[in-house]
C-alpha atoms as a PDB file:
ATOM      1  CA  UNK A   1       0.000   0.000   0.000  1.00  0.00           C
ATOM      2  CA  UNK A   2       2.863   2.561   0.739  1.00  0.00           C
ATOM      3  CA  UNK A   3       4.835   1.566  -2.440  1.00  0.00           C
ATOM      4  CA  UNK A   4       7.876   4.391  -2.756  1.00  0.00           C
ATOM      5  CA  UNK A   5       7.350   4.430  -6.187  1.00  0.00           C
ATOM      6  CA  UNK A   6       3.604   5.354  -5.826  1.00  0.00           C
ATOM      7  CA  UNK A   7       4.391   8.171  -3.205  1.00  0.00           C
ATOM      8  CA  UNK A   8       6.999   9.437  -5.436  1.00  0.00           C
ATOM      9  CA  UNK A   9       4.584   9.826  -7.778  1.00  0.00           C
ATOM     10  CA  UNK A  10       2.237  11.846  -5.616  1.00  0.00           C
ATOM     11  CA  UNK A  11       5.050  14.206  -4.519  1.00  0.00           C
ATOM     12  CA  UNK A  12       5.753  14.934  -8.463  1.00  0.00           C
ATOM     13  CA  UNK A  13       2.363  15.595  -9.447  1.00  0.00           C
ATOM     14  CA  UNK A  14       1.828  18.149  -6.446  1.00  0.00           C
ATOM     15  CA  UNK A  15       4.770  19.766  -7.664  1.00  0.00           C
ATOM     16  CA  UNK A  16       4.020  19.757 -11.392  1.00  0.00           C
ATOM     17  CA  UNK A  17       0.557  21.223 -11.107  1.00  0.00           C
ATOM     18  CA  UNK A  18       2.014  24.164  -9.554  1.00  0.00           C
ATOM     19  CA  UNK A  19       4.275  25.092 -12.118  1.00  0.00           C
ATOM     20  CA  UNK A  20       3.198  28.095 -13.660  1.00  0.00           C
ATOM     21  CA  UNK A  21       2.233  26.918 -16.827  1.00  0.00           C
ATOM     22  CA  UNK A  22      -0.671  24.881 -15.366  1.00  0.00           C
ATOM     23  CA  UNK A  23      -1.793  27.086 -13.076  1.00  0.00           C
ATOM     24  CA  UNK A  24      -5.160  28.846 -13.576  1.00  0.00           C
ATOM     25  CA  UNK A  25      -6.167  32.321 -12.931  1.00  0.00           C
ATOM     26  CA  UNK A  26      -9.651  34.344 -12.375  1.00  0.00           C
ATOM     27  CA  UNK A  27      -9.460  35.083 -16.171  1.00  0.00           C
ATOM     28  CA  UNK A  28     -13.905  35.798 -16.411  1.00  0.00           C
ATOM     29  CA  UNK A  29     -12.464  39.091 -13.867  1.00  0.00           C
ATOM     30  CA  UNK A  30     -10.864  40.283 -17.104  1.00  0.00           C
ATOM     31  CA  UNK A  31     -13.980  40.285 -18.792  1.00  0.00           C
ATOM     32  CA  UNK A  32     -17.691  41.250 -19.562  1.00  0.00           C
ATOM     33  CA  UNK A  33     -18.192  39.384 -23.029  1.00  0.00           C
ATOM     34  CA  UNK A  34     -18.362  35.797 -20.966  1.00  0.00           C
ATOM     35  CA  UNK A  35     -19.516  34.189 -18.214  1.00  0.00           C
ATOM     36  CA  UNK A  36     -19.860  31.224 -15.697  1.00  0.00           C
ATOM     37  CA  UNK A  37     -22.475  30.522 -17.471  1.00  0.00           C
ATOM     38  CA  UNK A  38     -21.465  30.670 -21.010  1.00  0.00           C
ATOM     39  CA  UNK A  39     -18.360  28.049 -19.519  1.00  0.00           C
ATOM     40  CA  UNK A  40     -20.799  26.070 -17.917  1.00  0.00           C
ATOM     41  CA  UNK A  41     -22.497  25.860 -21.275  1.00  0.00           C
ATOM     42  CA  UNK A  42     -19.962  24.853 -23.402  1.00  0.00           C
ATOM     43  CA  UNK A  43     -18.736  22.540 -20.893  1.00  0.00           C
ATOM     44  CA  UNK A  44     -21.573  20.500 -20.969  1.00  0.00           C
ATOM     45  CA  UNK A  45     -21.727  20.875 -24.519  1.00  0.00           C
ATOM     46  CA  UNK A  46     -18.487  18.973 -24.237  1.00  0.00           C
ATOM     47  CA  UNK A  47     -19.730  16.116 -22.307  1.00  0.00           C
ATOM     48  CA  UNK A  48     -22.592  15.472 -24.938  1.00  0.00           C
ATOM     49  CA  UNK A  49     -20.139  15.780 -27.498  1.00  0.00           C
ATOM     50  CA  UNK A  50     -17.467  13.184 -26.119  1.00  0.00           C
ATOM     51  CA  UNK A  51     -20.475  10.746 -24.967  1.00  0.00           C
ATOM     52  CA  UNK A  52     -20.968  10.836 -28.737  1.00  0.00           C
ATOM     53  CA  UNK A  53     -17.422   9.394 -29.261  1.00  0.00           C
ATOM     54  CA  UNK A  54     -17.466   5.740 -29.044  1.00  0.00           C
ATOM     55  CA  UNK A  55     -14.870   4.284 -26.261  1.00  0.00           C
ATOM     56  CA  UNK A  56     -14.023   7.604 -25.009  1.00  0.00           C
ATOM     57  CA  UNK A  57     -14.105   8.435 -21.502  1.00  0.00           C
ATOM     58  CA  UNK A  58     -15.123  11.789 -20.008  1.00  0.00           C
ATOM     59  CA  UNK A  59     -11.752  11.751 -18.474  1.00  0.00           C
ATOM     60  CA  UNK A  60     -11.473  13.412 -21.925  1.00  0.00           C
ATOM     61  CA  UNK A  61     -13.556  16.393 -21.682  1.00  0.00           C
ATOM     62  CA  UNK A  62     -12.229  16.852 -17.948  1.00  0.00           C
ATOM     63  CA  UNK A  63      -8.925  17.061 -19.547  1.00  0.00           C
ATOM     64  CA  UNK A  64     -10.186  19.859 -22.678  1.00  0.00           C
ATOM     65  CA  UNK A  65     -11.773  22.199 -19.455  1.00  0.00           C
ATOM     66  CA  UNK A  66      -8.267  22.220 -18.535  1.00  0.00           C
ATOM     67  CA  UNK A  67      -6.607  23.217 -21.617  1.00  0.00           C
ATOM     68  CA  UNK A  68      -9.568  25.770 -21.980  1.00  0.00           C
ATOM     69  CA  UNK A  69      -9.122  26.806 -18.821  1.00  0.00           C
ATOM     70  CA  UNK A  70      -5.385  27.366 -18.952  1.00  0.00           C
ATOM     71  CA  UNK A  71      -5.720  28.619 -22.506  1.00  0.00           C
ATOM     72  CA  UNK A  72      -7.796  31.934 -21.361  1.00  0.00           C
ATOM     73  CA  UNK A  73      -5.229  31.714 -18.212  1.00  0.00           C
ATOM     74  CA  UNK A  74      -2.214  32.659 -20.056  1.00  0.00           C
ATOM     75  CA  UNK A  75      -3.065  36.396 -21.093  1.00  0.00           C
ATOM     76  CA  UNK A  76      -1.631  36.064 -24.637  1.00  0.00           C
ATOM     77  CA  UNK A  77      -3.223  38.136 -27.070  1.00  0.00           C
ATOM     78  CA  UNK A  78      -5.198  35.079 -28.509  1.00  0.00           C
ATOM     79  CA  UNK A  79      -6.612  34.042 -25.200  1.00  0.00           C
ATOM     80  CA  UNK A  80      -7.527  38.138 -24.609  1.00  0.00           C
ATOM     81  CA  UNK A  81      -9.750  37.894 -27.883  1.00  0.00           C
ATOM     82  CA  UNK A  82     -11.413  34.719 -27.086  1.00  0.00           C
ATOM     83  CA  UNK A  83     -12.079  36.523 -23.509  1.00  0.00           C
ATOM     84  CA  UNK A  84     -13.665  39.442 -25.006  1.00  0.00           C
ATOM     85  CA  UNK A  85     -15.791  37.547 -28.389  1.00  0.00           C
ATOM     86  CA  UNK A  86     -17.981  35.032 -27.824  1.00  0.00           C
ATOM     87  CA  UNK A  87     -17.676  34.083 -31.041  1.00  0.00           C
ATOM     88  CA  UNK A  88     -13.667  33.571 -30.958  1.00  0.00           C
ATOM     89  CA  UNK A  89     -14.090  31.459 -27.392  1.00  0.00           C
ATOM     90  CA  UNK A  90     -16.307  28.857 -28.601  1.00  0.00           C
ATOM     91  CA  UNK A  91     -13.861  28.020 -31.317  1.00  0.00           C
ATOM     92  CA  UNK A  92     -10.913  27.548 -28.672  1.00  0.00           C
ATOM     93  CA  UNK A  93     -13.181  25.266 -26.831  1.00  0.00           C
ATOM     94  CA  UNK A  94     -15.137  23.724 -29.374  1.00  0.00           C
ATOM     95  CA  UNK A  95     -13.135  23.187 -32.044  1.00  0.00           C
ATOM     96  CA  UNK A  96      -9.191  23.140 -30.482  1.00  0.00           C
ATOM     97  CA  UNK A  97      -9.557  22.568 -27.054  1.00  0.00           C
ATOM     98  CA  UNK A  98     -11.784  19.375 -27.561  1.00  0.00           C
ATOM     99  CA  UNK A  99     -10.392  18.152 -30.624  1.00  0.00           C
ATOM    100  CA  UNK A 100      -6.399  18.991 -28.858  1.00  0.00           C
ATOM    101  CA  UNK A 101      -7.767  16.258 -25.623  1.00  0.00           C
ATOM    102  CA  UNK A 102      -9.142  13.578 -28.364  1.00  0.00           C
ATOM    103  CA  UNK A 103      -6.017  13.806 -30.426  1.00  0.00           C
ATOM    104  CA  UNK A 104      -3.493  13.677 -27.193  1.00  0.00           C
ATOM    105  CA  UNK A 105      -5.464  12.068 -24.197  1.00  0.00           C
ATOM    106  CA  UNK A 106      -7.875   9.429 -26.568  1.00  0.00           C
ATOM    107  CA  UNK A 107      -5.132   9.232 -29.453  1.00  0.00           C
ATOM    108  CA  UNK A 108      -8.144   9.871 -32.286  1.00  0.00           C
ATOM    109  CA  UNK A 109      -7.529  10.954 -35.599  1.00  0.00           C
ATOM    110  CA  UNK A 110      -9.553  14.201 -35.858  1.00  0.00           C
ATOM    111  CA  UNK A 111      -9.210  15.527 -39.246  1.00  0.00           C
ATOM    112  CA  UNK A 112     -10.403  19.036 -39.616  1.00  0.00           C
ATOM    113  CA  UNK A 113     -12.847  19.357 -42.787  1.00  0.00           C
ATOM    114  CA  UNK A 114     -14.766  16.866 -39.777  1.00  0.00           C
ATOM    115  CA  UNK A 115     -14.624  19.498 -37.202  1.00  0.00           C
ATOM    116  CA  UNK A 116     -15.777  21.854 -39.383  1.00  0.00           C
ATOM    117  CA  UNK A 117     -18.352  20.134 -41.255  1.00  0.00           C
ATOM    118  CA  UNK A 118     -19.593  17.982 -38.975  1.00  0.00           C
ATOM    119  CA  UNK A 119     -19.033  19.590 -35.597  1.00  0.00           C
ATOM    120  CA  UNK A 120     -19.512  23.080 -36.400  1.00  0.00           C
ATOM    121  CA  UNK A 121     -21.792  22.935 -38.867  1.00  0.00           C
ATOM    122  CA  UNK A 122     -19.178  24.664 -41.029  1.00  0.00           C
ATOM    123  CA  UNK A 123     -19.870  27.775 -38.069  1.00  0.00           C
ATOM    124  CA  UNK A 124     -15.691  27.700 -38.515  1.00  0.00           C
ATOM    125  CA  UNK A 125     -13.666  26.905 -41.664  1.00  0.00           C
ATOM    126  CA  UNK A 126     -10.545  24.116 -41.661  1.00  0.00           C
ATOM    127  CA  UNK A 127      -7.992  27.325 -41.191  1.00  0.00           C
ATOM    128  CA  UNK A 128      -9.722  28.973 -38.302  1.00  0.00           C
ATOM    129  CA  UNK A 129      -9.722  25.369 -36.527  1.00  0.00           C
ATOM    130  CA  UNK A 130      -6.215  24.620 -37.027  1.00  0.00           C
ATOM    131  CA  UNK A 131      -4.815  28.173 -36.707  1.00  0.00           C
ATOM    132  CA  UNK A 132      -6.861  28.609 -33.379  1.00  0.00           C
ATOM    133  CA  UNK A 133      -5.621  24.839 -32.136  1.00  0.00           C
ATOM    134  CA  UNK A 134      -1.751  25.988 -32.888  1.00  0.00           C
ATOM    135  CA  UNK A 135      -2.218  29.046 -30.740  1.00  0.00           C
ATOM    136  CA  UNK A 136      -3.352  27.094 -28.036  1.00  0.00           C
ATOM    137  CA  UNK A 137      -0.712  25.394 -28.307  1.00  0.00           C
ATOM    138  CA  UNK A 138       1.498  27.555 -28.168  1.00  0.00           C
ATOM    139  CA  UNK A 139      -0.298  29.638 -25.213  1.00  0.00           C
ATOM    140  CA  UNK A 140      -0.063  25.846 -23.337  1.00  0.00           C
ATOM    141  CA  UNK A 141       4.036  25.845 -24.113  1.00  0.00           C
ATOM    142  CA  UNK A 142       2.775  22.486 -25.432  1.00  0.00           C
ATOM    143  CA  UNK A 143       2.473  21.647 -22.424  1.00  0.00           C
ATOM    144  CA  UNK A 144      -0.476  19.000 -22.398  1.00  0.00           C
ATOM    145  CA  UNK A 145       0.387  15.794 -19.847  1.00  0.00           C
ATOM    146  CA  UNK A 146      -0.133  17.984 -16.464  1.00  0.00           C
ATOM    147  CA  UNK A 147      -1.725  15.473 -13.599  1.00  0.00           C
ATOM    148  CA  UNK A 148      -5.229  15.507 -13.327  1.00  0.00           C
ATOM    149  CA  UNK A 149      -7.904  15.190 -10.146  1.00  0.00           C
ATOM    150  CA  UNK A 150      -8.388  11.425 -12.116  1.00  0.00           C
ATOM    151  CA  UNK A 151      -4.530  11.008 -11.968  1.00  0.00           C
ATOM    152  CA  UNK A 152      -4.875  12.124  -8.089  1.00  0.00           C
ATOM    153  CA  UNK A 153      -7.593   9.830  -6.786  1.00  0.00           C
ATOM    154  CA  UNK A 154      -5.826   6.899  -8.612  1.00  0.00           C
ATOM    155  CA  UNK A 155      -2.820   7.368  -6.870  1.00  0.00           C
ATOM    156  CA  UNK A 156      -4.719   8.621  -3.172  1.00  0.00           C
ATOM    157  CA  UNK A 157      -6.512   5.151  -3.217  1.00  0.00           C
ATOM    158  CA  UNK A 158      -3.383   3.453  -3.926  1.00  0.00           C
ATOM    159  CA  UNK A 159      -2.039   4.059  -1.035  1.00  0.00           C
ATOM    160  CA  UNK A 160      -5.026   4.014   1.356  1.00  0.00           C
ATOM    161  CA  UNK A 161      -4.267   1.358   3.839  1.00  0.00           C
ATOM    162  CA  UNK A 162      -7.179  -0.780   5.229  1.00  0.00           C
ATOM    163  CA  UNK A 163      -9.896  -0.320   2.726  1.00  0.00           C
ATOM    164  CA  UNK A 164     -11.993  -3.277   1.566  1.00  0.00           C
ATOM    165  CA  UNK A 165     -11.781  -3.458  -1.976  1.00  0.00           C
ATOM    166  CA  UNK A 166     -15.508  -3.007  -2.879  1.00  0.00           C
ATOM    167  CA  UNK A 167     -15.557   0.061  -1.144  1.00  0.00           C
ATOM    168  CA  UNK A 168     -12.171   1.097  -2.460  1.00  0.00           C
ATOM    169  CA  UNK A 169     -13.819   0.587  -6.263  1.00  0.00           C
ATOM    170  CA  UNK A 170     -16.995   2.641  -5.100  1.00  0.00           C
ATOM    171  CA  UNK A 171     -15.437   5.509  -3.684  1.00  0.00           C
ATOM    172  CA  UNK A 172     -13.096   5.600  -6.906  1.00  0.00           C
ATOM    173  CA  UNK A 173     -16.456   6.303  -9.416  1.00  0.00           C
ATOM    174  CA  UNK A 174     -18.327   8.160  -7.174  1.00  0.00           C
ATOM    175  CA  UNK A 175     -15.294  10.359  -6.631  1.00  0.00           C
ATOM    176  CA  UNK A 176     -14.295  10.797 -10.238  1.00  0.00           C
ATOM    177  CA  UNK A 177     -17.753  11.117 -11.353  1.00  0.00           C
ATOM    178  CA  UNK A 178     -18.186  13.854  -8.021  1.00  0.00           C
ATOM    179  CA  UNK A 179     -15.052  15.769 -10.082  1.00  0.00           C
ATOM    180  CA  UNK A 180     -16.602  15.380 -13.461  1.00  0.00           C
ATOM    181  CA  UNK A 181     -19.870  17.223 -12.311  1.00  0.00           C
ATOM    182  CA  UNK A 182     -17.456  19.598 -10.557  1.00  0.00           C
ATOM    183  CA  UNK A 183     -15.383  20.859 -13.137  1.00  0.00           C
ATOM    184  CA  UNK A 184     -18.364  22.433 -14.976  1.00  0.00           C
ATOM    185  CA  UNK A 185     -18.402  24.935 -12.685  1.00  0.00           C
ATOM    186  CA  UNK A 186     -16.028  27.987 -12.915  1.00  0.00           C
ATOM    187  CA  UNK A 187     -15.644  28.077  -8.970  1.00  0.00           C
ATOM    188  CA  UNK A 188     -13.170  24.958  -9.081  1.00  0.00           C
ATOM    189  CA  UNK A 189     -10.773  26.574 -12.135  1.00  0.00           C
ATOM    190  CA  UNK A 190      -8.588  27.996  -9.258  1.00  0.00           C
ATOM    191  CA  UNK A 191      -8.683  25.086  -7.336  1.00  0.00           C
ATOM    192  CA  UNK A 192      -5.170  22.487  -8.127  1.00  0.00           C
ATOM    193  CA  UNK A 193      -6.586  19.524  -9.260  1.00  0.00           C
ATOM    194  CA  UNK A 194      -5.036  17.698  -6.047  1.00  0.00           C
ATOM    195  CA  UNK A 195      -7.704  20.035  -4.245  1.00  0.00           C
ATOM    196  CA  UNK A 196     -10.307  19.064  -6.515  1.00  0.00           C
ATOM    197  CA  UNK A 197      -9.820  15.062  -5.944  1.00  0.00           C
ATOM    198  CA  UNK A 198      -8.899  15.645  -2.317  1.00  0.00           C
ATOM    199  CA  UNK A 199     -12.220  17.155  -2.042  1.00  0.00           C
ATOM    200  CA  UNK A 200     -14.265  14.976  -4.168  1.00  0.00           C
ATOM    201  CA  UNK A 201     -12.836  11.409  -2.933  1.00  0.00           C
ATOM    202  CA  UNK A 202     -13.548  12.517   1.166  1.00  0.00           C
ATOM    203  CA  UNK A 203     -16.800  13.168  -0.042  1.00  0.00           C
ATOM    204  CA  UNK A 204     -17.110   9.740  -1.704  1.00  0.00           C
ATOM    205  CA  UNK A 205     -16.018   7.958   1.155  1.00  0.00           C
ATOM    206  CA  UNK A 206     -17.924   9.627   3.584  1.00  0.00           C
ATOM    207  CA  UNK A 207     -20.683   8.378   1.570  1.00  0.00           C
ATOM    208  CA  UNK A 208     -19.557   4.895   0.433  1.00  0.00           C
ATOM    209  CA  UNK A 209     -18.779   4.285   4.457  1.00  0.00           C
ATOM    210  CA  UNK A 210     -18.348   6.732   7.428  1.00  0.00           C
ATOM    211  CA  UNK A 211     -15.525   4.964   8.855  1.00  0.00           C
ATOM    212  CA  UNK A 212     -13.250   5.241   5.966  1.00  0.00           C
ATOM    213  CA  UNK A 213     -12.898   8.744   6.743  1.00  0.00           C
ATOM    214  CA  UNK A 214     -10.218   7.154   9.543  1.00  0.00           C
ATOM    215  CA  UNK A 215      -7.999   7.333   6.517  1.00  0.00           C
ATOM    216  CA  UNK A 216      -8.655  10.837   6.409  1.00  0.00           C
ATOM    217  CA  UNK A 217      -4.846  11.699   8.255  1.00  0.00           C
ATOM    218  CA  UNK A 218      -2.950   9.311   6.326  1.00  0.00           C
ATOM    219  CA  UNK A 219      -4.285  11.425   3.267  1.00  0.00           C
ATOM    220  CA  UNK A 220      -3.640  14.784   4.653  1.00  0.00           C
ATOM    221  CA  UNK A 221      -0.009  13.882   5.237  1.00  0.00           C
ATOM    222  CA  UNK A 222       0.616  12.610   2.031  1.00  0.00           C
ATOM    223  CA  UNK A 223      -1.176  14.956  -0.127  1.00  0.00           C
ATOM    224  CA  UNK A 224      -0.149  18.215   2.193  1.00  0.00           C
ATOM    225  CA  UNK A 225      -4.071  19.376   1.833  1.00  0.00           C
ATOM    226  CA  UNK A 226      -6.561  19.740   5.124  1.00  0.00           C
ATOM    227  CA  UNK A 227     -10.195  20.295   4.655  1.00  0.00           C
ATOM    228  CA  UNK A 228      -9.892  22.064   8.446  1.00  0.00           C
ATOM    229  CA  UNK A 229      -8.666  25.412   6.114  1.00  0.00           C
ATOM    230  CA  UNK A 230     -11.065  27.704   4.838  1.00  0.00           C
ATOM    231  CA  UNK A 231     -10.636  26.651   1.076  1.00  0.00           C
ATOM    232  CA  UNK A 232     -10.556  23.183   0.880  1.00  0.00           C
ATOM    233  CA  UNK A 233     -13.896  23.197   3.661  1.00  0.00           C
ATOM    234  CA  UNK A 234     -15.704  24.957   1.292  1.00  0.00           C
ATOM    235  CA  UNK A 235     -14.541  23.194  -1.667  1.00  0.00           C
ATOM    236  CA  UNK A 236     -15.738  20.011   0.144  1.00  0.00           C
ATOM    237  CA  UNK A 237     -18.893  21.123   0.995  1.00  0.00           C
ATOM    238  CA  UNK A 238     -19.480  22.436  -2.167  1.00  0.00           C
ATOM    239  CA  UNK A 239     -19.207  18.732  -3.372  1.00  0.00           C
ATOM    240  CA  UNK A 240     -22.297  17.584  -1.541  1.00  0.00           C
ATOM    241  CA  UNK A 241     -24.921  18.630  -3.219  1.00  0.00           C
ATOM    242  CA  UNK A 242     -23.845  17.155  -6.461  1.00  0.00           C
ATOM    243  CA  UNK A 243     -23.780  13.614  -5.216  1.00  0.00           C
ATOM    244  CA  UNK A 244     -27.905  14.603  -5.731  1.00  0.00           C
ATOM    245  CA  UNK A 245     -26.583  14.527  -9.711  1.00  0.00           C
ATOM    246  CA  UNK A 246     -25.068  11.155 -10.034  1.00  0.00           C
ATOM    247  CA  UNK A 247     -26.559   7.891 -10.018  1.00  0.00           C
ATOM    248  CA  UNK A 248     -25.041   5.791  -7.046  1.00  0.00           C
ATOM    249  CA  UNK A 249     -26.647   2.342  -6.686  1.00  0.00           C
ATOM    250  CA  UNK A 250     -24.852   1.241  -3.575  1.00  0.00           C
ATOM    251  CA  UNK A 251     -26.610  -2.029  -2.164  1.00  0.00           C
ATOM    252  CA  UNK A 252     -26.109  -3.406  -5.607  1.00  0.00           C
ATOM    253  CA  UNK A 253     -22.654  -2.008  -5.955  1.00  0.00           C
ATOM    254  CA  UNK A 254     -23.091  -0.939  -9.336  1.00  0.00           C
ATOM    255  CA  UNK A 255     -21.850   1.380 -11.621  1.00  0.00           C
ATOM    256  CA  UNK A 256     -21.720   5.213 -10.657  1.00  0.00           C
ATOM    257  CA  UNK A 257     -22.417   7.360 -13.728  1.00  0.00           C
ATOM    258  CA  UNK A 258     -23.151  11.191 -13.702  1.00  0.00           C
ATOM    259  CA  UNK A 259     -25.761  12.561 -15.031  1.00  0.00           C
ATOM    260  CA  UNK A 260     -25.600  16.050 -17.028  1.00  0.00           C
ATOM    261  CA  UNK A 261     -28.228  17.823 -15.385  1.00  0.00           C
ATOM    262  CA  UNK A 262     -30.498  20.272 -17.821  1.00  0.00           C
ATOM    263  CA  UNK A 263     -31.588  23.336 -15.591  1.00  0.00           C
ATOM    264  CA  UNK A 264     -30.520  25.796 -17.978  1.00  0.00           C
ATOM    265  CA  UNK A 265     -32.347  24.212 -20.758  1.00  0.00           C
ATOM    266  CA  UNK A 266     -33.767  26.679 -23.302  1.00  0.00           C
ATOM    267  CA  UNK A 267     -31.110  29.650 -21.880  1.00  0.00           C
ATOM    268  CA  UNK A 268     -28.004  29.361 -23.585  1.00  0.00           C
ATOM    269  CA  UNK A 269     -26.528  25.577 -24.334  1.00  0.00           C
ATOM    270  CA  UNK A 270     -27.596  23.306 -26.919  1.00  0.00           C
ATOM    271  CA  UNK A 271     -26.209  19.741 -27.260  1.00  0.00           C
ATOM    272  CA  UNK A 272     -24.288  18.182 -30.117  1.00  0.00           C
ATOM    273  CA  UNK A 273     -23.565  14.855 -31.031  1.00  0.00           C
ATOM    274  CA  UNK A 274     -20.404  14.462 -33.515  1.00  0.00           C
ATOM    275  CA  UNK A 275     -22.546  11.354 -35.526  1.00  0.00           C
ATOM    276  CA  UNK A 276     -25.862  13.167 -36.584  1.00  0.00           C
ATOM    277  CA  UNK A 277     -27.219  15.482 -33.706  1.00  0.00           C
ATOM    278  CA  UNK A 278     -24.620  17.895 -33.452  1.00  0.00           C
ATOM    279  CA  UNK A 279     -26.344  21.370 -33.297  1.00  0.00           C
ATOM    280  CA  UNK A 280     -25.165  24.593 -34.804  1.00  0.00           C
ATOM    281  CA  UNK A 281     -22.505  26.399 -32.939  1.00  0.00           C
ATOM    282  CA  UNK A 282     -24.776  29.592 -32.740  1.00  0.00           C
ATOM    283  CA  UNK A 283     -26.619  27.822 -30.391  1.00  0.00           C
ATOM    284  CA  UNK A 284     -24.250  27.199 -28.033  1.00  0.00           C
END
């Protein structure tokens, strides 16, 4: 349970997502052209559009809010113009941000007439897409394998002593699907994505079992995080209410899956699916 090699690990990825180039800032402060939720939008946008995928994970999608995220972070002049059009955002999320975590994370061959034909509705041409995904790029320093709150809770559980395995697989898809209904709202982009699955997996084992919250120390050592402090208590108790928006099944110990929820319907977001639903991106 306390393999070297796994704490090692830990101890790298806390000090990787603090390296400047994967940090996150308050970037909606520098503007009035876009939201929370206009992000919250297009991040659920996102999900539909990677649940279209077949065999991808929404591990995916988690990891395109972060390159979005970062993206409109960086305060180059690209990410200042997608902060202040509407218009110039939803092609760094739609068409680069996505397509950049489905090419990297899922290994998929996007080409671009697809992106633009199919995806956008031809709302973007091929040179917009691929000019707009190289100055992500570049805004990221190519930068695109930083540790995410998945990559955290992996490596928590791992070395979580006395845990019964049933539990252990519980509280892992509760907590990762707790995270994936988290990171669609803005509140968590200056959160480190240690913070994020710190929060989320205490939350999942509170509610998986009471008593495996006796682990709680062991994890507060090793991940240097303590949901005593002002930030992380509210980050955890922000978590709570959204175990009302998964599906948890737990006397049959079955699968955990989230569930988009649709309040907004009729506002803002409409849903695409890459196959044959995918909306036009003036709808978004």
């Amino acid at each position: 349970m306390n393999d070297p090699l796994v704490l090692s690990q830990i101890c790298i990825m806390l000090q990787q997502e603090k390296n400047s180039s994967y940090k996150c800032s308050d970037y909606l402060s520098r503007t009035q052209a876009i939201g929370p939720t206009h992000r919250e939008s297009l991040c659920k946008w996102g999900y539909h559009t990677i649940a279209a995928c077949h065999g991808v994970s929404r591990l995916t999608a988690v990891v395109a809010f972060g390159y979005f995220d970062r993206f409109l972070s960086s305060n180059t002049p690209a990410a200042n113009r997608a902060l202040n059009d509407v218009t110039e955002c939803q092609l760094a999320f739609v068409t680069s941000c996505l397509v950049i975590a489905l090419k990297i994370h899922s290994g998929f061959n996007v080409e671009t007439n697809f992106v633009s034909n199919v995806i956008t509705k031809k709302s973007y041409d091929a040179e917009e897409i691929n000019d707009m995904e190289l100055l992500i790029l570049q805004s990221l320093s190519w930068k695109l394998n930083g540790p995410t709150p998945h990559d955290f809770i992996d490596y928590f559980l791992e070395v979580m002593p006395y845990v019964d395995g049933t539990c252990l697989d519980l509280a892992k898809q509760l907590s990762k699907a707790l995270v994936e209904a988290a990171v669609v709202r803005y509140t968590t982009v200056l959160h480190y994505p240690s913070e994020v699955a710190f929060a989320s997996l205490c939350c999942a084992l509170h509610h998986v079992d009471v008593s495996l919250l006796n682990n709680l120390p062991f994890l507060q050592i090793i991940s240097g995080l303590d949901l005593r402090h002002g930030k992380m208590r509210l980050l955890f108790e922000s978590m709570i209410p959204l175990l009302q928006e998964v599906s948890y099944d737990l006397d049959n110990r079955a699968t955990i899956a989230f569930s988009i929820s649709n309040r907004q319907e009729g506002e803002t977001s409409s849903y695409a699916s890459t196959c044959s639903q995918t909306s036009d991106m003036e709808d978004i």
